[in-house]
Protein backbone atom coordinates (compact mmCIF):
# COMPACT_ATOMS: atom_id res chain seq x y z
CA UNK A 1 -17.22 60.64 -35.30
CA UNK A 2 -16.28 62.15 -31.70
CA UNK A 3 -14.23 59.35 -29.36
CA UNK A 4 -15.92 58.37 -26.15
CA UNK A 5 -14.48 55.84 -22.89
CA UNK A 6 -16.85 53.38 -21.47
CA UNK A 7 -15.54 51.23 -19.00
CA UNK A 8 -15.43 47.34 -18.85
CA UNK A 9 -18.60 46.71 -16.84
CA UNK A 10 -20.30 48.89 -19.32
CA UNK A 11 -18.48 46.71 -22.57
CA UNK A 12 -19.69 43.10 -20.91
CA UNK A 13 -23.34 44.48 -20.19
CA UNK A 14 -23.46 45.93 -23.52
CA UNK A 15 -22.33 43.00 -25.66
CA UNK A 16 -24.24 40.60 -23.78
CA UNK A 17 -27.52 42.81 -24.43
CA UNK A 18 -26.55 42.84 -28.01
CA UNK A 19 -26.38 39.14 -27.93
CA UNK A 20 -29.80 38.50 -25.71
CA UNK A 21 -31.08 39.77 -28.63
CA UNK A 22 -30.23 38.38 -31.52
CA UNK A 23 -33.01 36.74 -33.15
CA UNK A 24 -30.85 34.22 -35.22
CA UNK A 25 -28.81 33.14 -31.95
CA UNK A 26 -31.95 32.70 -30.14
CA UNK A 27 -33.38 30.47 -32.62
CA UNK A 28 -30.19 28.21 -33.23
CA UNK A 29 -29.26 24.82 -31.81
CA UNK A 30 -26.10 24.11 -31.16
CA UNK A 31 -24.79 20.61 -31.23
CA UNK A 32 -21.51 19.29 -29.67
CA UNK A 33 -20.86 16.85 -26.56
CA UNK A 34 -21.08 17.25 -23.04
CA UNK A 35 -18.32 17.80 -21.20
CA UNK A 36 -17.29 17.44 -17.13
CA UNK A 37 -21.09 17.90 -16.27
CA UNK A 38 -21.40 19.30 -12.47
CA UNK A 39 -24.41 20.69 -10.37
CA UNK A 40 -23.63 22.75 -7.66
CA UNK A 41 -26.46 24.52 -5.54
CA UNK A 42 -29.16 24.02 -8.19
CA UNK A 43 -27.24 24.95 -11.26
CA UNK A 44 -25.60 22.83 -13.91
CA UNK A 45 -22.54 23.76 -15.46
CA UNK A 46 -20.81 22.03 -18.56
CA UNK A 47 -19.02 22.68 -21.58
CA UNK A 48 -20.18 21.83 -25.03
CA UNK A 49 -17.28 20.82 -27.02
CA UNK A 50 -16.50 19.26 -30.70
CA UNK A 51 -13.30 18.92 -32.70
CA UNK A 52 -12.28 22.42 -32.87
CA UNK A 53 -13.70 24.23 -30.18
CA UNK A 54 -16.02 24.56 -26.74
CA UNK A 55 -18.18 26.93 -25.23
CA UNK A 56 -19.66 26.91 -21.36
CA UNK A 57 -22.93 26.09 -20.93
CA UNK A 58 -25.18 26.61 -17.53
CA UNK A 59 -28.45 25.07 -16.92
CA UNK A 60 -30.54 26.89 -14.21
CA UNK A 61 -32.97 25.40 -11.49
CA UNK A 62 -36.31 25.67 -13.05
CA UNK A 63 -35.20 24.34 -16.44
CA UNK A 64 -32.74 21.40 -14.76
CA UNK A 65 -35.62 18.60 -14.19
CA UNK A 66 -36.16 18.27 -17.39
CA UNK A 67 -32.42 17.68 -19.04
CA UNK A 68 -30.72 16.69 -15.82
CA UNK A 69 -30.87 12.84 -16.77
CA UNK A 70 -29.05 13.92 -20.33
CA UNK A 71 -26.32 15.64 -18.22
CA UNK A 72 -23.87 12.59 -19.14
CA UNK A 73 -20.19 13.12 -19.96
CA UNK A 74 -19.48 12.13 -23.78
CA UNK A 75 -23.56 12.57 -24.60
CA UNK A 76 -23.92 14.59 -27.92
CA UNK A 77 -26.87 16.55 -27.60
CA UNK A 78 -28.14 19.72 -29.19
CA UNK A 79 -29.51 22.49 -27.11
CA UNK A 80 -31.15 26.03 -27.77
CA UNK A 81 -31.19 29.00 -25.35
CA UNK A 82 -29.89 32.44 -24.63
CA UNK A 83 -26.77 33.92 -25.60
CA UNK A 84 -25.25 35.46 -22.64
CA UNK A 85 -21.79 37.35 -21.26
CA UNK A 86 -21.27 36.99 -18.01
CA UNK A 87 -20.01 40.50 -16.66
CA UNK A 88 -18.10 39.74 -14.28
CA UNK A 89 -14.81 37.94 -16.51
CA UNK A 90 -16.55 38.76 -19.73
CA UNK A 91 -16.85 35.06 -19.92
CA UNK A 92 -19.38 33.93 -22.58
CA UNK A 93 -21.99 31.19 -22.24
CA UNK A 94 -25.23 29.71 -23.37
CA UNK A 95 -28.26 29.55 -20.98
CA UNK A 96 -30.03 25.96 -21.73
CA UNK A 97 -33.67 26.60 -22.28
CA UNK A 98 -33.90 23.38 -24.75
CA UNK A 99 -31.84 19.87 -25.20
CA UNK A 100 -32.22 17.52 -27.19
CA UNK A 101 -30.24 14.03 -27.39
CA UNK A 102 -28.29 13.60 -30.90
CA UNK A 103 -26.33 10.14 -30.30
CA UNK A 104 -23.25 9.51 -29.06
CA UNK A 105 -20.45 11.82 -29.40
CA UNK A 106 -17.60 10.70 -31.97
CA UNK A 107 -14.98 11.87 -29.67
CA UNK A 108 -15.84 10.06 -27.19
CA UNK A 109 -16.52 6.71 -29.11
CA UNK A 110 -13.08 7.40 -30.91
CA UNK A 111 -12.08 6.98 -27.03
CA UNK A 112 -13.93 4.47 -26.40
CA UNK A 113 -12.42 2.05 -28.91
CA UNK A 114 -9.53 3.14 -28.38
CA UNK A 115 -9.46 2.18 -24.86
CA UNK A 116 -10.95 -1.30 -25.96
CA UNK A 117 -8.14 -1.98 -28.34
CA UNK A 118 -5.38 -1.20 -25.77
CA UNK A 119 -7.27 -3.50 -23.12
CA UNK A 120 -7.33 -6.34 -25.28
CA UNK A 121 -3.40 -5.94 -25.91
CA UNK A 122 -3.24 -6.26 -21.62
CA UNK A 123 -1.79 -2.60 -21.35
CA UNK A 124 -4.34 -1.92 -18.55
CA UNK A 125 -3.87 -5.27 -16.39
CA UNK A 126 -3.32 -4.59 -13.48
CA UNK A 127 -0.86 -7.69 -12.94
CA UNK A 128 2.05 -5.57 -15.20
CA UNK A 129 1.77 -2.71 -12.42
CA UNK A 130 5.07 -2.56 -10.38
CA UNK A 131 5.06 -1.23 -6.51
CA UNK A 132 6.96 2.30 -6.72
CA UNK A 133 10.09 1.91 -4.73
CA UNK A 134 9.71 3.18 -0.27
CA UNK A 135 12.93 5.42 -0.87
CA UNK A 136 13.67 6.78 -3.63
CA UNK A 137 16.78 9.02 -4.44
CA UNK A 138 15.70 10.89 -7.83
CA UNK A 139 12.37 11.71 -9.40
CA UNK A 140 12.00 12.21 -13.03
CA UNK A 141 9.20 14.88 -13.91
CA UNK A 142 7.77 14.69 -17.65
CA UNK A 143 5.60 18.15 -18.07
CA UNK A 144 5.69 21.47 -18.97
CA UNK A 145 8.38 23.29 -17.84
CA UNK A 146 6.13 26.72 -17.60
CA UNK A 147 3.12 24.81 -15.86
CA UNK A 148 1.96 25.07 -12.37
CA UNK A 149 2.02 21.77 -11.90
CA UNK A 150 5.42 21.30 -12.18
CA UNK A 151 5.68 23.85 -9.27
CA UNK A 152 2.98 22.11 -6.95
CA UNK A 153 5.35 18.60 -7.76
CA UNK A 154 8.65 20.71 -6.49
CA UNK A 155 6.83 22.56 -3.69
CA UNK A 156 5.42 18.99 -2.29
CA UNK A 157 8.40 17.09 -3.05
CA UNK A 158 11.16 19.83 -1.37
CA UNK A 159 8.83 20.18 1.65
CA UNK A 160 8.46 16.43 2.12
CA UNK A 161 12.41 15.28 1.85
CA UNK A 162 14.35 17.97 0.24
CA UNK A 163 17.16 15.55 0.11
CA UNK A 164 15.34 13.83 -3.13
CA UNK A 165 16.55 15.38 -6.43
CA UNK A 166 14.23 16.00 -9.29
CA UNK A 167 14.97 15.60 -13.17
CA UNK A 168 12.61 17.42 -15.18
CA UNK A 169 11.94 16.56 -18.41
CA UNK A 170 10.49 19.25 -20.40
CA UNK A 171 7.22 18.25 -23.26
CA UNK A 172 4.07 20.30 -24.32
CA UNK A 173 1.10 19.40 -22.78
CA UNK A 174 -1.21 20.21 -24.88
CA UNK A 175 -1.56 20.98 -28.74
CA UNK A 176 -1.17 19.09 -32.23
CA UNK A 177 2.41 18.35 -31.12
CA UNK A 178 1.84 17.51 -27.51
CA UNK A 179 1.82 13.83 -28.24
CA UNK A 180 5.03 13.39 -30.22
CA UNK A 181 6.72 15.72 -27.60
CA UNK A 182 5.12 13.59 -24.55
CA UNK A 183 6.42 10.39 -26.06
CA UNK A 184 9.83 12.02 -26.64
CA UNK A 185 10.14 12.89 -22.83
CA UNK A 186 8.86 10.22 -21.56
CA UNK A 187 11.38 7.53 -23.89
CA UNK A 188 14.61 9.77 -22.86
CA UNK A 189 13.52 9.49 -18.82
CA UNK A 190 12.94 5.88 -19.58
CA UNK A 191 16.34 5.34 -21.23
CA UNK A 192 17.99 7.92 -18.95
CA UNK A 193 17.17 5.14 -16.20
CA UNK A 194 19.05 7.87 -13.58
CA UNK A 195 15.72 7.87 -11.76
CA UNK A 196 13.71 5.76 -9.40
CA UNK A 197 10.00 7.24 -10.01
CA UNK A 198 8.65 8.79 -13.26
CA UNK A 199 5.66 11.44 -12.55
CA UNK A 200 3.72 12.48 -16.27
CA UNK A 201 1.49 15.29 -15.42
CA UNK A 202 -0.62 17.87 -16.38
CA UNK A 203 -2.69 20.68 -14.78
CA UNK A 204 -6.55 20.72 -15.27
CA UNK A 205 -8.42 21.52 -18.48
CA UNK A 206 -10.78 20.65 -20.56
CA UNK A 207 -11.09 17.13 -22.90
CA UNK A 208 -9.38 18.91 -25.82
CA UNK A 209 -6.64 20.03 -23.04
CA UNK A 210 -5.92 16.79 -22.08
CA UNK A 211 -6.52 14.87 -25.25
CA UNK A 212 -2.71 14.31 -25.97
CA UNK A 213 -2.62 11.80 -22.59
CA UNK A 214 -5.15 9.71 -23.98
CA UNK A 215 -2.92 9.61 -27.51
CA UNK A 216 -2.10 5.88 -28.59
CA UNK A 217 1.69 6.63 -28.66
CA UNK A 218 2.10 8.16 -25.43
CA UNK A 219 0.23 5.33 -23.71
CA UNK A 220 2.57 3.30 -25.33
CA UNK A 221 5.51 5.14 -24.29
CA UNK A 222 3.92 4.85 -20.43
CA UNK A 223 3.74 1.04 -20.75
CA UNK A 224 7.38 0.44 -22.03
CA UNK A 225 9.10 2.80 -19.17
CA UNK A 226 11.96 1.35 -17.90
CA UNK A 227 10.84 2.67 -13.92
CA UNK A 228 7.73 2.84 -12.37
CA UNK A 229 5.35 5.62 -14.00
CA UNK A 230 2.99 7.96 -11.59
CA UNK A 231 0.23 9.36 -14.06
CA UNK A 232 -1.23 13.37 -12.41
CA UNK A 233 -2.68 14.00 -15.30
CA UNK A 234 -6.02 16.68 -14.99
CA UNK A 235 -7.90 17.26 -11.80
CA UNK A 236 -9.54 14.34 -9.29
CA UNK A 237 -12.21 13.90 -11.71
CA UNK A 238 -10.39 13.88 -14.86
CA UNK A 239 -9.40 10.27 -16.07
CA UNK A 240 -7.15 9.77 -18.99
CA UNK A 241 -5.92 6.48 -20.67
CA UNK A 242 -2.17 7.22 -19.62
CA UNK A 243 -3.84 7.15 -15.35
CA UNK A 244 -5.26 3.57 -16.49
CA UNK A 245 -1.67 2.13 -18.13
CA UNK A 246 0.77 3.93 -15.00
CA UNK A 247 1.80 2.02 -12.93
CA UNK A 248 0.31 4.42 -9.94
CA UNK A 249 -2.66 7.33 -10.46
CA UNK A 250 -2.60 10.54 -8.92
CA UNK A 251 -5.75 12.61 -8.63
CA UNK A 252 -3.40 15.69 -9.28
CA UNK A 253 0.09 16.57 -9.68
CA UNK A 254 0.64 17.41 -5.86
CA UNK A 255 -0.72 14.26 -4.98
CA UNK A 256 1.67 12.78 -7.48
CA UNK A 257 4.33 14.31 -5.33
CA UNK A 258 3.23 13.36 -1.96
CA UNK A 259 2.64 9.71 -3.39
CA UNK A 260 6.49 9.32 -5.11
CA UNK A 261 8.49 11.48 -2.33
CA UNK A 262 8.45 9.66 1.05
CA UNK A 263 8.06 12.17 4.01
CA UNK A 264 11.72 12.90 5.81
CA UNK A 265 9.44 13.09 9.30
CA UNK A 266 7.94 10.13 8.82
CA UNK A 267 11.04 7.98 7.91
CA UNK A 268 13.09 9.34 10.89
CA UNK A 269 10.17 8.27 13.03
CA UNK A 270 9.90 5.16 11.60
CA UNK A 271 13.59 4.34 12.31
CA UNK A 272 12.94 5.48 15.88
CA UNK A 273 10.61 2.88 16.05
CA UNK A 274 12.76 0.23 14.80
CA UNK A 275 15.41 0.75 17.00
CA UNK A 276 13.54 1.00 19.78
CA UNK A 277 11.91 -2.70 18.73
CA UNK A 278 15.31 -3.82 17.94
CA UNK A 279 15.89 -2.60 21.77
CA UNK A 280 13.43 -4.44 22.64
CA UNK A 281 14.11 -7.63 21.29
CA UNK A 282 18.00 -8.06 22.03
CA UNK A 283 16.53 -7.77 25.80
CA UNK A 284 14.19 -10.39 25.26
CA UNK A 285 16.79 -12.54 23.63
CA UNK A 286 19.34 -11.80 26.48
CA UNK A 287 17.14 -12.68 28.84
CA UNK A 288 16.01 -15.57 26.92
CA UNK A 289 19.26 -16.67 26.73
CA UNK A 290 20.29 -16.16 30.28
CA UNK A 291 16.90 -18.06 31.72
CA UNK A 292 18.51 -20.64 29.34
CA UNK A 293 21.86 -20.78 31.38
CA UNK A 294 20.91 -20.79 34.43
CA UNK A 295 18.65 -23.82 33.54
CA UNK A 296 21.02 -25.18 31.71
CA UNK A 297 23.45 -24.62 35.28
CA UNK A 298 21.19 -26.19 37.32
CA UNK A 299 20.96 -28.91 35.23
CA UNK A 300 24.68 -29.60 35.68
CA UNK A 301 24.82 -29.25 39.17
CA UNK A 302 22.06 -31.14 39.21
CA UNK A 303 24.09 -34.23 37.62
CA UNK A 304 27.74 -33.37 38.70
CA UNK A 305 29.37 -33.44 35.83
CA UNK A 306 32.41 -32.24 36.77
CA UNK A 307 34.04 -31.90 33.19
CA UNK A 308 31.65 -30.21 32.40
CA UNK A 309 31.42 -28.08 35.08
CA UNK A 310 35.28 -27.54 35.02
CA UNK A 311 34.42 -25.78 31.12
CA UNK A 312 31.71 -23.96 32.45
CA UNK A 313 34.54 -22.78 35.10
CA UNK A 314 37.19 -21.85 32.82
CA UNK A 315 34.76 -20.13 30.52
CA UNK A 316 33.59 -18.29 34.00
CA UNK A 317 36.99 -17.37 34.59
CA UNK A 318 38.36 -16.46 31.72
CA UNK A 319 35.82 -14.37 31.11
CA UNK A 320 35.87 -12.90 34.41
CA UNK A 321 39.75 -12.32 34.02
CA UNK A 322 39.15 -11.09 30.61
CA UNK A 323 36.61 -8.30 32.27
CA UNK A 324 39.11 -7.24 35.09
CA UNK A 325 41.81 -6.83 32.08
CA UNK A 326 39.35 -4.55 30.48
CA UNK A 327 38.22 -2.98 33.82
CA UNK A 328 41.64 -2.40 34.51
CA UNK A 329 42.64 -0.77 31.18
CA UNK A 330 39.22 1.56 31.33
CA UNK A 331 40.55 2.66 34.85
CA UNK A 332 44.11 3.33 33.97
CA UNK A 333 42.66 5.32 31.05
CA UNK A 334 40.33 7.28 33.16
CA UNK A 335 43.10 7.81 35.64
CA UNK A 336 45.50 9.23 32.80
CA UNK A 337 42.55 11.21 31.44
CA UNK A 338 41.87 12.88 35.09
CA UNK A 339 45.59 13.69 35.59
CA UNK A 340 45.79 15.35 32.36
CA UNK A 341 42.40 17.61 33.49
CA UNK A 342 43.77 18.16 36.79
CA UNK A 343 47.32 19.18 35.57
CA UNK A 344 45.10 21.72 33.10
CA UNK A 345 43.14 23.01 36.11
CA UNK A 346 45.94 23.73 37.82
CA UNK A 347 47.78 25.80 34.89
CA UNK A 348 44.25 27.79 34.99
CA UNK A 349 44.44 28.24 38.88
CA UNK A 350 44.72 31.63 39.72
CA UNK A 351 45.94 30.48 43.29
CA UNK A 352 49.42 29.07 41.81
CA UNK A 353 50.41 32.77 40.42
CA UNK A 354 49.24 34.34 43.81
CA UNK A 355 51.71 31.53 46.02
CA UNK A 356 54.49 32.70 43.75
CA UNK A 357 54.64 36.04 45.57
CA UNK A 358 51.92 38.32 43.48
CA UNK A 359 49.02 40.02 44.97
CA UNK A 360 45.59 40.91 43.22
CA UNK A 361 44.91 44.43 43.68
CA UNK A 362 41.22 45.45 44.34
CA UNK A 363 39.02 48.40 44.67
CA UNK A 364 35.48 48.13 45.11
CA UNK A 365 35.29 44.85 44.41
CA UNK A 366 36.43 45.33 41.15
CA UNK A 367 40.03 44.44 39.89
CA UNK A 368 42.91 47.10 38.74
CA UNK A 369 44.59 46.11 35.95
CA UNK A 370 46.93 49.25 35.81
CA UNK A 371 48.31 51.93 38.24
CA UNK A 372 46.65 54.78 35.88
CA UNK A 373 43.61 53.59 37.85
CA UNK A 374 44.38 54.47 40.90
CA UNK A 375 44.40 57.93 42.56
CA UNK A 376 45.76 59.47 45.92
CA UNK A 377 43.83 58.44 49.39
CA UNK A 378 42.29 55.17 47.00
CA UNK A 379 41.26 52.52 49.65
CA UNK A 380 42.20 49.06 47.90
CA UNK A 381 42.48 45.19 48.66
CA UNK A 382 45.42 43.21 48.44
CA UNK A 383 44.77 39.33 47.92
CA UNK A 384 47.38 37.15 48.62
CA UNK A 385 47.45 33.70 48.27
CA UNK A 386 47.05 33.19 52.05
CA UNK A 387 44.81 36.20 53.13
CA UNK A 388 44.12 39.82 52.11
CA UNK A 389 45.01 43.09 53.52
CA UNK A 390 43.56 46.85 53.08
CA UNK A 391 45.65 49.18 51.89
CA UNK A 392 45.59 52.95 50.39
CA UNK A 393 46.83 54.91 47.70
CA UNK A 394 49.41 57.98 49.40
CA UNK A 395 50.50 59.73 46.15
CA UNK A 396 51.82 59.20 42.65
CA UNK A 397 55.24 57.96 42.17
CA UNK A 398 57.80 60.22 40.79
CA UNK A 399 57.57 58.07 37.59
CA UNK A 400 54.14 58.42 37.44
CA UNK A 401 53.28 55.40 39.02
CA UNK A 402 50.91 55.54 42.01
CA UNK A 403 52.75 54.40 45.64
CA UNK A 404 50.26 52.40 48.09
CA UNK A 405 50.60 51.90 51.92
């Protein structure tokens, strides 16, 4: 048998043909439950899932007014259509010609009493939620370390207030052992206690994918933290058992992020604000209190009682002597200060070298530093402290220095 290349587009197209067109796939239901059921521009998208596995499922317009009203998440149905690969991503899917309603799904009534049970114990009351603290120092991050939403919580919480450190706490996510792991994070952040916040999170998926967040244990775990828990767990839509027992819910883990880690901006703004209330209110005060004196002045002229007019003028002057001493002092310190600046200047003045009997020597307008500048018939400027005088270069001196007249 001779070898042959197709290429990709050609694989997709031909496998989905191949399955178009099988007879027994055409004819069988499938049963499972529905899963995140959305419509977007006529079309209805949802996965049908059961214990083990899921597979996408697409309803299109013409065939959507008769099913739409089964489109519920947790319904078990069973539906019949056309086995299809989508070739773009090689993605495959069933087209929903036929659907049928087949109960409720077990998974989701396994949820359902589930949630019930934990309810009655009070683990969702919302009275047991605590207020996460306005500024806190360290975040504690249960998730997977090789997730991307661990990296949307650091990108958020380093571009809000860098100056917040993050603990992560590594667990699977997702899996058989995902629970036992999730509870195992979450106890040693709790017992840890090094944190203010805990943030359990999770990127999107489907139910399966998130199924270890609405585990018995690690709602447990979430209820006897020692901090405050923020629950990110899924997308906005997405809402698990461990969202309902936190203490906060995130739609997402970024959210998560902004909602723990206070903004740096926003706090320095804030304390603008308050100090320029606090401002504010000292000159009300001040003025309330000095409206208050001079009543309370006039009051005491107003009676002429002189004793108590002789305190009010010893407190006067004392206080007036006691501003003078303290004017004084400022003054004398200034004075020092300005002597010490002006004894500086003067070290720097160029002026005290030239009264000492130097001269500046200058040729077009430019200082000479050293007689190898200057050359015979060299027209220069002398500065002296009291004047300046022209002068030029005759010839070199015998030493090799240049003589000026």
């Amino acid at each position: 048998m001779s070898d042959f290349t197709i290429s990709v587009a050609q694989l997709n197209g031909y496998v989905g043909s191949r399955l178009a067109q099988d007879a027994f796939l055409r004819d069988a239901w499938i049963e499972g439950e529905i899963e995140k059921p959305a419509v977007r521009h006529g079309i209805a998208y949802f996965a049908l899932v059961d214990e083990e596995a899921s597979v996408d499922c697409l309803i299109f317009r013409d065939d959507l007014s008769r099913m739409e009203s089964m489109l519920m998440n947790g319904q078990r149905v069973k539906v019949q259509g056309v086995m299809s690969l989508y070739r773009r991503t090689g993605r495959f899917r069933v087209q929903v010609r036929k659907m049928q309603l087949a109960g409720v799904g077990e998974i989701f009534l396994r949820l359902l009493e589930l949630k019930n049970r934990l309810e009655a114990r009070g683990l969702f009351d919302v009275r047991r939620k605590r207020p996460l603290p306005a500024l806190p120092r360290r975040i504690a991050v249960v998730t997977s370390r090789e997730g991307a939403a661990l990296q949307d919580i650091l990108q958020v919480a380093g571009r809000r207030n860098p100056g917040v450190a993050i603990d992560v706490y590594p667990a699977l996510v997702q899996g058989e052992r995902a629970p036992a792991s999730l509870v195992r994070a979450i106890s040693r952040a709790s017992a840890d206690a090094r944190a203010d916040i805990l943030i359990v999170a999770r990127g999107g998926g489907s139910a399966g994918d998130l199924s270890a967040f609405n585990d018995e244990g690690v709602v447990e775990a979430v209820a006897a933290s020692r901090i405050p828990v923020v629950s990110a767990v899924g997308h906005e839509t997405d809402v698990s058992l461990c969202d309902l027992v936190a203490d906060r819910r995130a739609p997402t883990p970024s959210a998560a992020a902004e909602i723990a880690v206070p903004d740096r901006d926003q706090i320095m703004e804030q304390l603008r604000t308050f100090r320029r209330g606090l401002g504010i209110a000292m000159q009300q005060v001040l003025a309330k209190r000095h409206s208050q004196l001079q009543a309370e002045s006039r009051a005491l002229r107003s009676l002429a009682v002189t004793q108590k007019l002789d305190i009010v003028r010893g407190q006067l002057r004392f206080f007036v002597r006691s501003g003078l001493q303290q004017l004084q002092h400022l003054l004398e310190r200034r004075k020092s200060e300005l002597r010490a600046q002006l004894s500086r200047l003067e070290d720097l003045n160029p002026g005290r070298i030239l009264r000492s009997g130097y001269a500046v020597v200058v040729r077009d307008g430019r200082r000479i530093h050293s007689a190898a500048q200057l050359r015979p018939d060299d027209h220069v400027q002398l500065l002296f402290a009291d004047g300046h005088r022209s002068a030029r270069i005759l010839e070199d001196a015998p030493d090799g220095r240049t003589e000026k007249h």
